[in-house]
N, C-alpha and C. Protein backbone atom coordinates (compact mmCIF):
# COMPACT_ATOMS: atom_id res chain seq x y z
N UNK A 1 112.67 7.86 138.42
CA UNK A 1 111.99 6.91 137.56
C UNK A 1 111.23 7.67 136.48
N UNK A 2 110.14 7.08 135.83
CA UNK A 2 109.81 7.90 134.60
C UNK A 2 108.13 8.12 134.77
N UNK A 3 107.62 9.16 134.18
CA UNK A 3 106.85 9.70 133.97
C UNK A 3 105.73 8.61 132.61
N UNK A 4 104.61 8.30 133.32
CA UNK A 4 104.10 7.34 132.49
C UNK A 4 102.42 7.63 132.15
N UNK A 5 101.91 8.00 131.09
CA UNK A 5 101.28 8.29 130.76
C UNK A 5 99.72 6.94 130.77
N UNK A 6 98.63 7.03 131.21
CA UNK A 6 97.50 6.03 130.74
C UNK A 6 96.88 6.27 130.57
N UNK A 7 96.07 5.66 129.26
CA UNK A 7 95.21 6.33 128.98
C UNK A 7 94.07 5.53 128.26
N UNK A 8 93.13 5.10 129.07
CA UNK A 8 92.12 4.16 128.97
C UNK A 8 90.26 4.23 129.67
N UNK A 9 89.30 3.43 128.46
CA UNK A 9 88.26 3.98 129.29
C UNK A 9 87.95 3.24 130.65
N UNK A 10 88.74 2.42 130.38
CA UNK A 10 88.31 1.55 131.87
C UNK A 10 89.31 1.98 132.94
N UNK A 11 88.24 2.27 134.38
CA UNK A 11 88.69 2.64 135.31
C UNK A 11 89.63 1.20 136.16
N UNK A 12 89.55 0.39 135.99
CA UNK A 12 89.69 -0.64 136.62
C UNK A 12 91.08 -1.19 135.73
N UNK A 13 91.51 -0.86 134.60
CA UNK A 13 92.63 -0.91 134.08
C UNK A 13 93.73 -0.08 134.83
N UNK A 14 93.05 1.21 134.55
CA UNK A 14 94.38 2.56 135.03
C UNK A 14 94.72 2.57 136.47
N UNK A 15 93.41 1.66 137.30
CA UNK A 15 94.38 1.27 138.49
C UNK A 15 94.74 0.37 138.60
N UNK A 16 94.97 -0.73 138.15
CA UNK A 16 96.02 -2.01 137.99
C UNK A 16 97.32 -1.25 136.93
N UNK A 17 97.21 -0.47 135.98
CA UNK A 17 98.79 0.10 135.82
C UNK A 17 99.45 1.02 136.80
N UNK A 18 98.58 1.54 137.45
CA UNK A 18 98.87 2.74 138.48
C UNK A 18 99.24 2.08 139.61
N UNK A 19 98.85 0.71 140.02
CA UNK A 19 99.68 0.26 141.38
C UNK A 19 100.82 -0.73 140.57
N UNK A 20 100.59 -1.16 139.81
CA UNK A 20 102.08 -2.30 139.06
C UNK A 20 102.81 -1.31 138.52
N UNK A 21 102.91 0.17 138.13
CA UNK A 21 104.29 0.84 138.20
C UNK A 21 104.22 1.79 139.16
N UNK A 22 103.63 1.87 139.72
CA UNK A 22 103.23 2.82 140.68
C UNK A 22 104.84 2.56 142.08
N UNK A 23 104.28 1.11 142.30
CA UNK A 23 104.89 0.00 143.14
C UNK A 23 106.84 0.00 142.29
N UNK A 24 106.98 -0.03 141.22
CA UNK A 24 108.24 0.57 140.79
C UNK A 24 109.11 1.77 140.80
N UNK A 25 108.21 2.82 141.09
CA UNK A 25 108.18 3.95 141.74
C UNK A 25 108.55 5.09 140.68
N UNK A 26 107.43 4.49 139.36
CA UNK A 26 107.10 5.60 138.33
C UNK A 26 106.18 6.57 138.60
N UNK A 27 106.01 7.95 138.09
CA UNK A 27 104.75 8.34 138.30
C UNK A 27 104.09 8.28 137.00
N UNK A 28 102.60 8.15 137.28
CA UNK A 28 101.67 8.07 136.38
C UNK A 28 100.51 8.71 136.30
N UNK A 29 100.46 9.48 135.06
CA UNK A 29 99.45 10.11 134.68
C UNK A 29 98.32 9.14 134.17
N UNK A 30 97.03 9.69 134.40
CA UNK A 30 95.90 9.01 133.62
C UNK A 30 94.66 9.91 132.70
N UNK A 31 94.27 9.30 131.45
CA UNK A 31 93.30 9.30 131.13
C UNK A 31 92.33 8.74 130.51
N UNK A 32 90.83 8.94 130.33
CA UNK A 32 89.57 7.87 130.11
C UNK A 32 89.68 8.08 129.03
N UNK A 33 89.93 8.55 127.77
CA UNK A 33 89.88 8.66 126.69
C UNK A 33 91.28 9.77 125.75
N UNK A 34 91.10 9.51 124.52
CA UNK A 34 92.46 10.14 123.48
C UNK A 34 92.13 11.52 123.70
N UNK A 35 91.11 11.78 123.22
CA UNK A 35 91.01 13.86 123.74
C UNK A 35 91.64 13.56 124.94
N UNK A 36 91.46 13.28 126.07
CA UNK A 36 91.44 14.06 127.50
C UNK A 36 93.20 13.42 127.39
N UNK A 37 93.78 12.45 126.74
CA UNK A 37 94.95 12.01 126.92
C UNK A 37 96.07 12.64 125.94
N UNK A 38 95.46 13.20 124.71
CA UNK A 38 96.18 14.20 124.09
C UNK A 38 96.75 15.22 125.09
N UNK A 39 95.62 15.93 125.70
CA UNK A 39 95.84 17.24 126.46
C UNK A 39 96.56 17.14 127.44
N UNK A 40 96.95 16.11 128.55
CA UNK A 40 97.82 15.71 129.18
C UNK A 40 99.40 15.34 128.59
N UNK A 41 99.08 15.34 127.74
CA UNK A 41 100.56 14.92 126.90
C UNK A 41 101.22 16.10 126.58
N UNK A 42 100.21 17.22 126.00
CA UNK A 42 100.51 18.41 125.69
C UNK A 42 101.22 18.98 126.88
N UNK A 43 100.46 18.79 127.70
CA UNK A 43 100.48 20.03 129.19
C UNK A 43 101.66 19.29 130.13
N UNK A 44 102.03 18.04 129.85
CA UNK A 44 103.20 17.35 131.00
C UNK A 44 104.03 16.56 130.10
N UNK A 45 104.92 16.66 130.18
CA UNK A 45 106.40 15.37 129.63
C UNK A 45 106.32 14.12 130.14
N UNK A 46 105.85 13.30 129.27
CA UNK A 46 105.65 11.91 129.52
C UNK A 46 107.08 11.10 129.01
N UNK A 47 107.80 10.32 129.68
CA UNK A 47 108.67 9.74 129.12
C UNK A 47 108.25 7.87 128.20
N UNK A 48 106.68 7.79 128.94
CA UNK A 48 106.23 7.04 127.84
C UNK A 48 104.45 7.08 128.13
N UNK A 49 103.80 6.15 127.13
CA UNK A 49 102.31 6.68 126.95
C UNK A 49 101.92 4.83 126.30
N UNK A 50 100.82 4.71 127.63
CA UNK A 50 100.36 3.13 127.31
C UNK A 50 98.42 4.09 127.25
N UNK A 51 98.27 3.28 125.45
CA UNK A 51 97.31 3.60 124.70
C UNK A 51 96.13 2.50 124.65
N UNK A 52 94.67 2.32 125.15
CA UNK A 52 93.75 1.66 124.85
C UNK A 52 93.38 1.84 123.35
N UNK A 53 93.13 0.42 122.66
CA UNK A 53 92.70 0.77 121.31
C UNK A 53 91.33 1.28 120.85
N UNK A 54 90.00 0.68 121.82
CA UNK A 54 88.96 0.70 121.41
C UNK A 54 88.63 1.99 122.96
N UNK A 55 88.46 3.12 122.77
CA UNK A 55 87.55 3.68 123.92
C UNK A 55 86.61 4.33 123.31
N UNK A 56 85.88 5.58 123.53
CA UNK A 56 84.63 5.77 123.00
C UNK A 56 85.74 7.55 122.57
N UNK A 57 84.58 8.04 121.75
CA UNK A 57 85.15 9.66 121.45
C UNK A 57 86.86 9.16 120.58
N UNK A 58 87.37 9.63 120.52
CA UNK A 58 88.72 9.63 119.88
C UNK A 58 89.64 7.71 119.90
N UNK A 59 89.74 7.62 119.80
CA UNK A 59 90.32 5.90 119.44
C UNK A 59 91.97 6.31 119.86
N UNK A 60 92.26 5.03 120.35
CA UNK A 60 93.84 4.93 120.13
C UNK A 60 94.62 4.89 119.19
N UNK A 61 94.30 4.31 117.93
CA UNK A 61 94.83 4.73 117.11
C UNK A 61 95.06 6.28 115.99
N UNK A 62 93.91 6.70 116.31
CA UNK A 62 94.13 8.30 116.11
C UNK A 62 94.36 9.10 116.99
N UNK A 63 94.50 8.82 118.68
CA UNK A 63 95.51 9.40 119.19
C UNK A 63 96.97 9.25 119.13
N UNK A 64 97.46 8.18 118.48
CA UNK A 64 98.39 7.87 118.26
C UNK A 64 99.11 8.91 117.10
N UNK A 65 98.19 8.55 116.24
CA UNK A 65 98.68 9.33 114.40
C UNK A 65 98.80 11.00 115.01
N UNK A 66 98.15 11.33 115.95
CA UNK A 66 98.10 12.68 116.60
C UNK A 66 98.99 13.55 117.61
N UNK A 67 99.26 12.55 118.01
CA UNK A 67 100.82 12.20 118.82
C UNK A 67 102.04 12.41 118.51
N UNK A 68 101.89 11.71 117.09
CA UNK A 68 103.46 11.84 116.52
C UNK A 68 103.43 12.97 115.68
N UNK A 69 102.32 13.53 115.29
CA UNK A 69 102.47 14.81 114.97
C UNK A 69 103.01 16.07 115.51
N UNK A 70 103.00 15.64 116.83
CA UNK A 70 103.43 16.84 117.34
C UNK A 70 105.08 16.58 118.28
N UNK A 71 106.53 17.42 117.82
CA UNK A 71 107.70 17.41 117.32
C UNK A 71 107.73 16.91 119.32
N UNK A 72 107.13 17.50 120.38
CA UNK A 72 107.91 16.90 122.09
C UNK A 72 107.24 15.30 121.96
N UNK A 73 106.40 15.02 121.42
CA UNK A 73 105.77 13.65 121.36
C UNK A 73 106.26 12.86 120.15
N UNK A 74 106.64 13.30 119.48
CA UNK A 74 107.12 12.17 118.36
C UNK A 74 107.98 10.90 118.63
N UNK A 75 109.25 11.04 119.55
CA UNK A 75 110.11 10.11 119.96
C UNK A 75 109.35 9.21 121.40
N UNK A 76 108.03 9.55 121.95
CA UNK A 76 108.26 8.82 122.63
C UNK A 76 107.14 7.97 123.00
N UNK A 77 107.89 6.78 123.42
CA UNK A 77 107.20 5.59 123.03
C UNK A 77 106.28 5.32 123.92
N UNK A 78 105.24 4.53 122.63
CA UNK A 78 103.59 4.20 123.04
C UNK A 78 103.61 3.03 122.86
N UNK A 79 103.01 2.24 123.93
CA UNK A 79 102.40 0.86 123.91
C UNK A 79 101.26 0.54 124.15
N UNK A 80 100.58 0.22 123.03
CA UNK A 80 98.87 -0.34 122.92
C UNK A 80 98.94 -1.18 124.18
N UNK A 81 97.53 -0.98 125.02
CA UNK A 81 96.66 -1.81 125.75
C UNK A 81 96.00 -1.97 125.16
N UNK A 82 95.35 -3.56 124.58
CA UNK A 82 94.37 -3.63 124.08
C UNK A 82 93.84 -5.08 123.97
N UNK A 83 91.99 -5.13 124.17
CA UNK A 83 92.25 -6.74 124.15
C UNK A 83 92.22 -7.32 122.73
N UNK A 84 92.38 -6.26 121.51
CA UNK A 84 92.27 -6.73 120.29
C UNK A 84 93.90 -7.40 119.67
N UNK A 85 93.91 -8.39 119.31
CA UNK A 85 95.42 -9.58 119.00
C UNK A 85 95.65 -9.63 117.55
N UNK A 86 94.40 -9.25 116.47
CA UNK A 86 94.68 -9.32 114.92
C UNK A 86 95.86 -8.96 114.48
N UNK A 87 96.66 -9.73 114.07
CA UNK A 87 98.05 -9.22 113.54
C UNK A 87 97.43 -7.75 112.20
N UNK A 88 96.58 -7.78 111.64
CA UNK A 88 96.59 -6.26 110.87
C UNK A 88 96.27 -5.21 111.05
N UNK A 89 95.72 -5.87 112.69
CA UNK A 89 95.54 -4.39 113.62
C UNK A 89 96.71 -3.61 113.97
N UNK A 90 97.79 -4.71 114.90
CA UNK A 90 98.61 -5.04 115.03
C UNK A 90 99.72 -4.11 114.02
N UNK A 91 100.10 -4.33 112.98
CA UNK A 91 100.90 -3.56 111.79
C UNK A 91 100.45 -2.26 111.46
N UNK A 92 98.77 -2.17 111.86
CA UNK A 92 97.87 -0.68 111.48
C UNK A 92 98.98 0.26 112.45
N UNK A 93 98.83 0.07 113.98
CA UNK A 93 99.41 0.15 114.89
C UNK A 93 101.04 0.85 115.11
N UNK A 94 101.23 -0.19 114.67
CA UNK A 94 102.81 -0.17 114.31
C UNK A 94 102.89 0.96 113.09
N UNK A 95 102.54 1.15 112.10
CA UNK A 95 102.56 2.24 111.26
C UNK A 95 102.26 3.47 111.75
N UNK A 96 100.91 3.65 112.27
CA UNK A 96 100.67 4.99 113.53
C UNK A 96 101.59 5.10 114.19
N UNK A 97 102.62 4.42 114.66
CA UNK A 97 103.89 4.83 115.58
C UNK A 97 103.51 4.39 116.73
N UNK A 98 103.20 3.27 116.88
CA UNK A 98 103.30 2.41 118.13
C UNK A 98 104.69 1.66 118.27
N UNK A 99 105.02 1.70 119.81
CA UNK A 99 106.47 1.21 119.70
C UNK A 99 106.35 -0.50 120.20
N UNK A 100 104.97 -0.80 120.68
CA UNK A 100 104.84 -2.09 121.16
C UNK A 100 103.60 -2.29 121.43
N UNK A 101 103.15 -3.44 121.79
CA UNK A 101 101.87 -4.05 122.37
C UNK A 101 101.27 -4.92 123.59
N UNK A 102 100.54 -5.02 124.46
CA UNK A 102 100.61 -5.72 125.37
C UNK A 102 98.52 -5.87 125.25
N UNK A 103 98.35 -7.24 125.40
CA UNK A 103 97.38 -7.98 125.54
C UNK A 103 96.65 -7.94 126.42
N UNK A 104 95.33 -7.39 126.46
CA UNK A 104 94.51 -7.47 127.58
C UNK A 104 93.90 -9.39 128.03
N UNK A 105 93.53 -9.43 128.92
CA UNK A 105 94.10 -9.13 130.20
C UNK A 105 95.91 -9.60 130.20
N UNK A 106 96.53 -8.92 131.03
CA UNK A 106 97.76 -8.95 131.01
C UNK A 106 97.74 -9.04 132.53
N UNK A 107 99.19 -9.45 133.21
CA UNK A 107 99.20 -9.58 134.51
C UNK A 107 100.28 -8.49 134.59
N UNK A 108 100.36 -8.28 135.72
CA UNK A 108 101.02 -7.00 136.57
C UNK A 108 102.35 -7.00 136.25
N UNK A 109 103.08 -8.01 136.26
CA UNK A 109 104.63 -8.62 135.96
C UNK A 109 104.35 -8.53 134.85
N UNK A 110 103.88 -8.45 133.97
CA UNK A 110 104.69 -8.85 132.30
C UNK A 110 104.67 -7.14 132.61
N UNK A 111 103.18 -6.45 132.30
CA UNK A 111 103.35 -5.15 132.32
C UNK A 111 104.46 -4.31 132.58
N UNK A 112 105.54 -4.23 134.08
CA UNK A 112 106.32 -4.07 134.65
C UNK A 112 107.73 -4.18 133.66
N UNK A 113 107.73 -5.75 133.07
CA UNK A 113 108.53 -5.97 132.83
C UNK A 113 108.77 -5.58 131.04
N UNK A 114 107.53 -5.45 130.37
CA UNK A 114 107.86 -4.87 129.22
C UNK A 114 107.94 -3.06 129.24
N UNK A 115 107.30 -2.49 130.66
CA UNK A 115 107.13 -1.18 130.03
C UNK A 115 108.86 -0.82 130.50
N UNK A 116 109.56 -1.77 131.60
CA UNK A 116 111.01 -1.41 132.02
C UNK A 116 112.02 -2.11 130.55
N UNK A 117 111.14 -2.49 129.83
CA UNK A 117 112.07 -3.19 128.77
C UNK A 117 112.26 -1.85 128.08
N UNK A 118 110.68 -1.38 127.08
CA UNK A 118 110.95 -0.02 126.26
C UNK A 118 111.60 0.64 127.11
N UNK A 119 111.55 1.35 128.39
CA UNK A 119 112.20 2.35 128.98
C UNK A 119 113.87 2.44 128.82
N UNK A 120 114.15 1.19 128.48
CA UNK A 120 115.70 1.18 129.04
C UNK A 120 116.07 1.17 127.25
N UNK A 121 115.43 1.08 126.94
CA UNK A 121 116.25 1.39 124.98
C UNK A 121 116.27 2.73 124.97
């Protein structure tokens, strides 16, 4: 299965993604913030990377723009966690090289079922 990157300040998020793919029988990396989730990205092959927008210290969206800068991370795909819905966030997003989005609160099944959606393109 695949190697799945999280990276959020809430503790109570990264274990509701960590048992809903966990339970699919991905493994998953975690982190509380974009510094500490850069460096994990660097140091392990993620075959994908689910991004909080608002955490404290570095933002998701400039871990993102930071991400694709670098040539083993460029192709692979990131999906915002976030409870922010503004469609011009939304397109900000999508320009940083986000490959998708998913809505806080979200339930366990959609999660599952969109992060097995990107995986399989």
């Amino acid at each position: 299965m695949a190697a799945i990157l999280t990276v959020d300040d809430s503790a109570s998020i990264r274990h509701t993604v960590k048992i809903a793919l966990g339970r699919e029988g991905h493994t998953i990396g975690e982190a509380q913030d974009g510094e500490e989730g850069l460096a994990k990205a660097d140091a392990e092959k993620y075959d994908l990377i689910l991004v909080d927008l608002n955490m404290p210290g570095m933002d998701g969206m400039t871990m993102i723009r930071e991400l694709r800068k670098k040539p083993l991370q460029a192709g692979v795909p990131i999906l915002f966690l976030s409870t922010e819905s503004d469609i011009s966030v939304k397109r900000e997003a999508k320009a940083a090289g986000a490959t998708g989005w998913l809505t806080k609160p979200f339930d366990a099944d959609q999660l599952v079922h969109i992060v097995n959606k990107v995986l399989a393109k």
